[in-house]
N, C-alpha and C. Protein backbone atom coordinates (compact mmCIF):
# COMPACT_ATOMS: atom_id res chain seq x y z
N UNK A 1 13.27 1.88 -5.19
CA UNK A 1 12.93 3.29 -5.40
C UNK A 1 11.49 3.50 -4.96
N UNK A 2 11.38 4.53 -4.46
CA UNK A 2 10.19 5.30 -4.08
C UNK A 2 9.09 5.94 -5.26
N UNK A 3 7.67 6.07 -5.00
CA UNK A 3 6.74 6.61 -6.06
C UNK A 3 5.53 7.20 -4.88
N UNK A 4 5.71 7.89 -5.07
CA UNK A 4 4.75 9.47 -4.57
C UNK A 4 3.64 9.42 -5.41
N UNK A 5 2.64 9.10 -4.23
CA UNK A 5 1.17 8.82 -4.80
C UNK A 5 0.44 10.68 -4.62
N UNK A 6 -0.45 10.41 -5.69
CA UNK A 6 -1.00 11.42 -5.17
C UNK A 6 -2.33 11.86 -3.94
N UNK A 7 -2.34 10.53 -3.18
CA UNK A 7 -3.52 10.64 -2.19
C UNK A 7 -2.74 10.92 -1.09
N UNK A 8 -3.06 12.07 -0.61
CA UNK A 8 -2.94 12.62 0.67
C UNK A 8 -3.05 12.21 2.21
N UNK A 9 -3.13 11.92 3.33
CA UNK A 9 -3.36 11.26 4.14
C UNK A 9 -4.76 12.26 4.91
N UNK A 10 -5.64 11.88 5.64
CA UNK A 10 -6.62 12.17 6.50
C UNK A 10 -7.37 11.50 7.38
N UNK A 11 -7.40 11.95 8.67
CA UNK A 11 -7.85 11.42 10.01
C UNK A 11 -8.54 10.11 9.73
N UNK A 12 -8.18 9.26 10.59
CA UNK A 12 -9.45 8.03 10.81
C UNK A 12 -9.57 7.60 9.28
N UNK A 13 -8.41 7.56 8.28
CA UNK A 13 -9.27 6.91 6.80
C UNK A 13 -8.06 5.71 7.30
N UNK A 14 -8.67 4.50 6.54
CA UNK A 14 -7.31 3.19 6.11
C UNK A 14 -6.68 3.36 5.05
N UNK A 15 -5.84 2.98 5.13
CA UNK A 15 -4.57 3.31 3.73
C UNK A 15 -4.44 1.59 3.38
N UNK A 16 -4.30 0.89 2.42
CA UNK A 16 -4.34 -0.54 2.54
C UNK A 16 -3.60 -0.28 0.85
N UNK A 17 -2.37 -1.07 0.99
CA UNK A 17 -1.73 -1.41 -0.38
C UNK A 17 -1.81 -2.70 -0.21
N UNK A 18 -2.27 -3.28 -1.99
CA UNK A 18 -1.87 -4.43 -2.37
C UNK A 18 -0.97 -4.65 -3.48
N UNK A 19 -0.43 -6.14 -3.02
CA UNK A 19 0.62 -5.70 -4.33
C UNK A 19 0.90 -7.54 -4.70
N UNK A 20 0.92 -7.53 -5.93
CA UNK A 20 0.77 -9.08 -6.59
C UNK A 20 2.00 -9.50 -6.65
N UNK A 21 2.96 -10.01 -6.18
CA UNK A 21 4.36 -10.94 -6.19
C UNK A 21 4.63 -12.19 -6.62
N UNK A 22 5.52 -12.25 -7.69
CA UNK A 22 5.44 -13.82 -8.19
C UNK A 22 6.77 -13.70 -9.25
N UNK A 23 6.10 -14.84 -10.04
CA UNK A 23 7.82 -15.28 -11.02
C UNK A 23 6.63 -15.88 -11.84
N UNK A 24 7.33 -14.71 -13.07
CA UNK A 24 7.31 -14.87 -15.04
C UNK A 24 7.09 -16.31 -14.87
N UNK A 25 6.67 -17.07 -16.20
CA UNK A 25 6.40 -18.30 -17.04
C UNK A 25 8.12 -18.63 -16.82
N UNK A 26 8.81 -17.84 -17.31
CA UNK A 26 10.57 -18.43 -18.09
C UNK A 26 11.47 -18.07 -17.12
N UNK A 27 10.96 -17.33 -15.82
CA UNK A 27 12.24 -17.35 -14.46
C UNK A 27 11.86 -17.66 -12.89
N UNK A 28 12.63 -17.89 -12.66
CA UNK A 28 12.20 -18.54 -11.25
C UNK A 28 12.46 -17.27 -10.46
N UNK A 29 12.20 -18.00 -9.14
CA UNK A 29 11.75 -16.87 -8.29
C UNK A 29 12.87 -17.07 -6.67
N UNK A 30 13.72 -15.96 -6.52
CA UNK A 30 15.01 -15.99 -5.62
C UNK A 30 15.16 -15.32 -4.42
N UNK A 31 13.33 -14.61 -3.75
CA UNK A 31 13.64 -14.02 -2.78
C UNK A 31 12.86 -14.26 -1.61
N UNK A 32 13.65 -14.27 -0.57
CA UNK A 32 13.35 -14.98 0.68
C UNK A 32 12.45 -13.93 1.63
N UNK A 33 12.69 -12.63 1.14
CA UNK A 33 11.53 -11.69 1.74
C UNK A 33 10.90 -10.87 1.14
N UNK A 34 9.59 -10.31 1.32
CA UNK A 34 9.22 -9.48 0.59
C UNK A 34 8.75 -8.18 1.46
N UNK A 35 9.54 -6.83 0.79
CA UNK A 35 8.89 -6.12 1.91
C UNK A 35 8.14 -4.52 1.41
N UNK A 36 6.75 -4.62 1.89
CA UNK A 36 6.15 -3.70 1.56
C UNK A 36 6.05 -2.71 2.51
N UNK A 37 6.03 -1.31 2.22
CA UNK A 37 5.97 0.12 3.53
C UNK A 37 5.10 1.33 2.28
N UNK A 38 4.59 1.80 3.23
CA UNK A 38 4.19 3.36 3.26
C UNK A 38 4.43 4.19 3.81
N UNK A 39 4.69 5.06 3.67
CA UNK A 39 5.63 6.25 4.24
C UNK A 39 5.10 7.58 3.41
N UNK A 40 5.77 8.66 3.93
CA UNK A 40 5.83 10.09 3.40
C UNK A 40 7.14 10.71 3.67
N UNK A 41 7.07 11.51 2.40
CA UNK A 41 8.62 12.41 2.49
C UNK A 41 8.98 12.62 0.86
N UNK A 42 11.00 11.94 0.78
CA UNK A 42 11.09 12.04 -0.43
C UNK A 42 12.13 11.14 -0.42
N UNK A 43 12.48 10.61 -1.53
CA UNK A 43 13.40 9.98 -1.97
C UNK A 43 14.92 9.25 -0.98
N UNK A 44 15.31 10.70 -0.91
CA UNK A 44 16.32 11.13 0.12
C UNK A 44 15.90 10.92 1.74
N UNK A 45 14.86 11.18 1.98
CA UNK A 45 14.69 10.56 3.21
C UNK A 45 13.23 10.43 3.47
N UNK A 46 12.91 9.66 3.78
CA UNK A 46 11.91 9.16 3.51
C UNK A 46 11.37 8.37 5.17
N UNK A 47 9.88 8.88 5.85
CA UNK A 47 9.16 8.27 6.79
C UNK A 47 8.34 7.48 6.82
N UNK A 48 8.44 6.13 7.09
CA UNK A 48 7.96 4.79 7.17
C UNK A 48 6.75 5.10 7.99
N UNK A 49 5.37 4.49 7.67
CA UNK A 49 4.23 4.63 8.41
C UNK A 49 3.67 3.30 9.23
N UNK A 50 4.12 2.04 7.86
CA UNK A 50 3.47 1.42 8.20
C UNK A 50 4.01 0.36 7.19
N UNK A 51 5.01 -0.97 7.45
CA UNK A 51 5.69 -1.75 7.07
C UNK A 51 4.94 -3.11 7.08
N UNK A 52 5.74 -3.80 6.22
CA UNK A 52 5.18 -5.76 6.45
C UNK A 52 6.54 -6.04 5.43
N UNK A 53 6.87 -7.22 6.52
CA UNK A 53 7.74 -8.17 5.77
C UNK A 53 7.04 -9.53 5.63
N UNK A 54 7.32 -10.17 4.79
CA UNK A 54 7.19 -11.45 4.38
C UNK A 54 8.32 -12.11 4.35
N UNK A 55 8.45 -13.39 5.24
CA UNK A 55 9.21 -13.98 5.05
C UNK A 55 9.26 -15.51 4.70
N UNK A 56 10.08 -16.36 4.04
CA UNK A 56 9.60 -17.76 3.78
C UNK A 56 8.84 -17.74 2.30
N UNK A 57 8.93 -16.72 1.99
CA UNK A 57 7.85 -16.57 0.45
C UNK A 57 8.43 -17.65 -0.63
N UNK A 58 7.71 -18.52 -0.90
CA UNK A 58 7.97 -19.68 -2.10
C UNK A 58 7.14 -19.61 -3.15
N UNK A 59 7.23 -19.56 -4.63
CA UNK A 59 6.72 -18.92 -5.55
C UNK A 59 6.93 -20.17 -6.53
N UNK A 60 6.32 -20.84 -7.76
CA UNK A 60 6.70 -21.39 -8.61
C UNK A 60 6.32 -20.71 -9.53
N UNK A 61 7.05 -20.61 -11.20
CA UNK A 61 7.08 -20.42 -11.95
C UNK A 61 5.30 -20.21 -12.69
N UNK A 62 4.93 -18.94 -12.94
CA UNK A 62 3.98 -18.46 -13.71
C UNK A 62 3.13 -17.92 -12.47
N UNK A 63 3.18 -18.14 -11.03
CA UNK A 63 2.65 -17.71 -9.54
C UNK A 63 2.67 -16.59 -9.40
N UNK A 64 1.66 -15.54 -8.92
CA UNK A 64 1.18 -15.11 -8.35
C UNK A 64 0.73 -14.41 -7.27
N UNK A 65 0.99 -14.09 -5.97
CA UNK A 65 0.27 -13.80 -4.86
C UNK A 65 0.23 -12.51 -4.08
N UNK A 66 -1.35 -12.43 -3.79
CA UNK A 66 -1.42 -10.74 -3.28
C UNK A 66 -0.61 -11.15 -2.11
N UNK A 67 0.05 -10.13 -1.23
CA UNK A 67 0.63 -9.63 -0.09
C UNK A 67 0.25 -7.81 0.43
N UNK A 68 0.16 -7.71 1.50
CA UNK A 68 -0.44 -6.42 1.66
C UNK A 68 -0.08 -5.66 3.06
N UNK A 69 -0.01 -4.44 3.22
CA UNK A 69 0.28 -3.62 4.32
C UNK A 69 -1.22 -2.84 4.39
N UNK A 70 -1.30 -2.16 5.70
CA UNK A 70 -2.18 -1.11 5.87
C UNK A 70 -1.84 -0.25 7.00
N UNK A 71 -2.59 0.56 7.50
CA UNK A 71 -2.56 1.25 8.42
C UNK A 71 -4.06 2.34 8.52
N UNK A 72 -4.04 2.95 9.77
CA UNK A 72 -5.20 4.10 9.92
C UNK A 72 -4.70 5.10 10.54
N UNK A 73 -4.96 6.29 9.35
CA UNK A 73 -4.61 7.26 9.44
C UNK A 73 -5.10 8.12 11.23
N UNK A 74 -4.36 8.16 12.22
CA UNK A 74 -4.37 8.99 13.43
C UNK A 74 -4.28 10.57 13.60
N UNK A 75 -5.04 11.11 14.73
CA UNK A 75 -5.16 12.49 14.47
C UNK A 75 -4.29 12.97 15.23
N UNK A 76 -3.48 14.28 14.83
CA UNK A 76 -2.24 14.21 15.66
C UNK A 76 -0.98 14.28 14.73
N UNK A 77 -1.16 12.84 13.94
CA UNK A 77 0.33 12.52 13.38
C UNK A 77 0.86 13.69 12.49
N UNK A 78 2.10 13.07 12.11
CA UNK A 78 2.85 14.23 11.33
C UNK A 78 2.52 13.90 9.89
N UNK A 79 2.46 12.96 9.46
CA UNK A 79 2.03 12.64 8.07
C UNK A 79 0.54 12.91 7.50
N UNK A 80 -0.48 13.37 8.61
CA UNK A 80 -1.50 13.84 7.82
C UNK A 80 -1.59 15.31 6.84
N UNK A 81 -1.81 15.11 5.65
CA UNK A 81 -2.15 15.97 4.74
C UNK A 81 -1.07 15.45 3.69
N UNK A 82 0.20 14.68 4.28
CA UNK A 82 1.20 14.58 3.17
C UNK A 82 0.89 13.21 2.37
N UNK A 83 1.53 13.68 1.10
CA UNK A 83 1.63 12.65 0.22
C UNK A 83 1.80 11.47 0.68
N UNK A 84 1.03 9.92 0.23
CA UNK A 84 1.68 8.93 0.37
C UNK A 84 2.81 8.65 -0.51
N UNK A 85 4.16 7.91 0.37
CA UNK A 85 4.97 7.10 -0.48
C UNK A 85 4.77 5.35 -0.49
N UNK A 86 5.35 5.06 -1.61
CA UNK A 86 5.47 3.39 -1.57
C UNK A 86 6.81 2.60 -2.28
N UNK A 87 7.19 1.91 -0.93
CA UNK A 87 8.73 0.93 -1.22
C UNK A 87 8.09 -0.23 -1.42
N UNK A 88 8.47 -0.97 -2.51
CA UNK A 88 8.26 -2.59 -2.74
C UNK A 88 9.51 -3.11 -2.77
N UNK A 89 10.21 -3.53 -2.21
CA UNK A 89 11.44 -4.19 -2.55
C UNK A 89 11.52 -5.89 -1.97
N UNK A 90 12.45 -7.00 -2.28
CA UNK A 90 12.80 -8.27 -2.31
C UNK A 90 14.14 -8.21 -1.51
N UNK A 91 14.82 -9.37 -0.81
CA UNK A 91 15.74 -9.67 -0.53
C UNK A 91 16.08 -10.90 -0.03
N UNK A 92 17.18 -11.53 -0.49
CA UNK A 92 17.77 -12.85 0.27
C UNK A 92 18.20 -13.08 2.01
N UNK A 93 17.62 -14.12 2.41
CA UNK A 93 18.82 -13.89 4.04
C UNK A 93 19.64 -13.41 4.12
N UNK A 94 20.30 -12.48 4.73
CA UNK A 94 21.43 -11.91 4.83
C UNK A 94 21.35 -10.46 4.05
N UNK A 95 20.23 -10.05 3.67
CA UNK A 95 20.34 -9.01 2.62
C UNK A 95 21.13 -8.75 1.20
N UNK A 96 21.49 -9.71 1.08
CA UNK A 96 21.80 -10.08 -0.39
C UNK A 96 20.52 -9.84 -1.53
N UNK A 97 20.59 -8.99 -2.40
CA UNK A 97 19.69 -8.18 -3.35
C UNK A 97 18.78 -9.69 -4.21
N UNK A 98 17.90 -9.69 -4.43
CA UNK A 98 17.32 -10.46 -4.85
C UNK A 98 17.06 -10.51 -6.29
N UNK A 99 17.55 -11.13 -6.94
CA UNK A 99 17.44 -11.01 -8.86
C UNK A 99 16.25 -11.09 -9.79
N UNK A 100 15.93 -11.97 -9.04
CA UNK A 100 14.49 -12.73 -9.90
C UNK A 100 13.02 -12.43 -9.02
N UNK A 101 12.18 -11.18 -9.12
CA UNK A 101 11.16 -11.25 -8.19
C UNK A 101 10.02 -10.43 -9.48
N UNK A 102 8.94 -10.15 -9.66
CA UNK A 102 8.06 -9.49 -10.46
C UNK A 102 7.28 -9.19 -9.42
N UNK A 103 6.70 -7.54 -9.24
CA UNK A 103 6.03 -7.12 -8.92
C UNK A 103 4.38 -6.31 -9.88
N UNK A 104 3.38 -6.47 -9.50
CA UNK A 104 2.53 -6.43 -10.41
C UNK A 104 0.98 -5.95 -10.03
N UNK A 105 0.28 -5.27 -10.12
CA UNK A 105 -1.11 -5.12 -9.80
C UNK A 105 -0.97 -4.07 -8.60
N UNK A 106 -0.18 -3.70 -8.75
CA UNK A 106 -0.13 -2.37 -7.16
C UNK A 106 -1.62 -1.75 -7.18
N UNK A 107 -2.17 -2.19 -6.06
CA UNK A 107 -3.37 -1.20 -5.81
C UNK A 107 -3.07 -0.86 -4.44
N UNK A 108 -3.74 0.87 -4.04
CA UNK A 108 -3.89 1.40 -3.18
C UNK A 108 -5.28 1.36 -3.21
N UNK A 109 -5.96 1.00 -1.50
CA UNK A 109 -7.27 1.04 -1.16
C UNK A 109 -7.75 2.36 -0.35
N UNK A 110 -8.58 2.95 -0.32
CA UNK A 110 -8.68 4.18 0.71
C UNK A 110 -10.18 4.09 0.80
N UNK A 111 -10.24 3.82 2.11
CA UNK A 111 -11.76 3.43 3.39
C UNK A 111 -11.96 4.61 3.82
N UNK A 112 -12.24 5.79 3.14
CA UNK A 112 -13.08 7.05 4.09
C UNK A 112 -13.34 6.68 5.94
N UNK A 113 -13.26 7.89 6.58
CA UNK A 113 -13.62 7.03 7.88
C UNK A 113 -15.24 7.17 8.13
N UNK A 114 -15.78 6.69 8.66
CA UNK A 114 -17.30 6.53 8.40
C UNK A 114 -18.20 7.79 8.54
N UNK A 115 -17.94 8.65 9.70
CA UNK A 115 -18.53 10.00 9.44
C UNK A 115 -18.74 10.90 8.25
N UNK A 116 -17.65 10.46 7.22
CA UNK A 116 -17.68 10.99 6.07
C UNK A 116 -18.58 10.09 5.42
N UNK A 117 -18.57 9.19 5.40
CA UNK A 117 -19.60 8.45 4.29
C UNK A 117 -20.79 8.94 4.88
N UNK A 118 -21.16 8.69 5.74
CA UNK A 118 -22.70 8.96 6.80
C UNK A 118 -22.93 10.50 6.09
N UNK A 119 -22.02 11.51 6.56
CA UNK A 119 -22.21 13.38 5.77
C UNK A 119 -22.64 12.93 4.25
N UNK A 120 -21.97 12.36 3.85
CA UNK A 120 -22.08 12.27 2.09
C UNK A 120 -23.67 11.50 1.89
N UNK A 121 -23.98 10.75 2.16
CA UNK A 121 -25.46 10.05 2.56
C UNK A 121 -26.35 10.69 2.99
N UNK A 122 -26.41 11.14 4.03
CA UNK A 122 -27.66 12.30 4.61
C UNK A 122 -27.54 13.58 3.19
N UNK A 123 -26.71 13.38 2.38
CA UNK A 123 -26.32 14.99 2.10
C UNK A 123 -27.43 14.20 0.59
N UNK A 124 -26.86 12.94 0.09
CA UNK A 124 -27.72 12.48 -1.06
C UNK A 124 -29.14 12.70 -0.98
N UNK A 125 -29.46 12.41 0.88
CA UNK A 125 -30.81 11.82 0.44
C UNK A 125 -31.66 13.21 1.20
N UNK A 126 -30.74 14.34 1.58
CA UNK A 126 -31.69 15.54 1.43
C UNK A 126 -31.98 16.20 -0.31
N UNK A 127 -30.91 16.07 -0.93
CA UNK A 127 -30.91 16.36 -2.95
C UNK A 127 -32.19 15.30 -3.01
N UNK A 128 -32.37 14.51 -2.66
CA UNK A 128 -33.26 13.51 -3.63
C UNK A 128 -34.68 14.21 -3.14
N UNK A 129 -35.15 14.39 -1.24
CA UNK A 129 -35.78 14.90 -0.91
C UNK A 129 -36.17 16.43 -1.80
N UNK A 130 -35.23 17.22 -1.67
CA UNK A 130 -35.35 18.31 -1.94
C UNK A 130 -36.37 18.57 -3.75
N UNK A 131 -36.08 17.46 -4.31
CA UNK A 131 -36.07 17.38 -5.82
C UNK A 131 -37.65 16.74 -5.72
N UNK A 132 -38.21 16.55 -4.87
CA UNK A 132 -39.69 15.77 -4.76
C UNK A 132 -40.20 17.18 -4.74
């Protein structure tokens, strides 16, 4: 299932999800891929931006490990201004549903693109000026 973030997309920023994958103390761990996407839309249909599979993922019991997607937001595209979405899902070779996987620590990262930081900076250090 899908979850509709509330950060919006805009020109030239990075979008970077992380997301912690592993297996509980008391179950093992049964999936051969792991696959993370960002997208926009809804539920029902839904536009992929920017995917990563993992494959070969081996996990022991009480483990751990970040895995991560990103992308940079382009000017132009159709997804700027819309909501981000996010799919985490597991699966066996063959696509056989995966039983045993824990997902955990979902963070979304968002890198302003640098012109904005630079505006926001000149803008501090005329207030600080101004206040002398």
């Amino acid at each position: 299932e899908d979850d509709v973030l509330a950060e919006s997309t805009s020109t030239t920023t990075v979008y970077a999800m992380t997301v912690a994958v592993g297996a509980r103390l008391n179950a093992g761990f049964d999936a051969d891929e792991i696959l993370l996407r960002l997208g926009y839309g809804t539920s029902n249909y839904l536009t992929m931006i920017a995917d990563n599979k993992f494959t070969g993922t081996s996990l022991t019991a009480g483990e751990f490990k970040d895995f991560s997607v990103s992308f940079t937001a382009q000017a132009g595209e159709a997804y700027l201004g819309e909501n981000l979405a996010v799919l985490i899902g597991n699966a066996n070779v063959g696509g056989s549903p995966a039983t045993v996987t824990d997902f955990d620590s979902v963070r979304l990262t968002v890198i302003p693109e640098p012109s904005a930081a630079l505006l926001g900076s000149i803008g501090c250090l005329l207030l600080l000026r101004r206040r002398r």
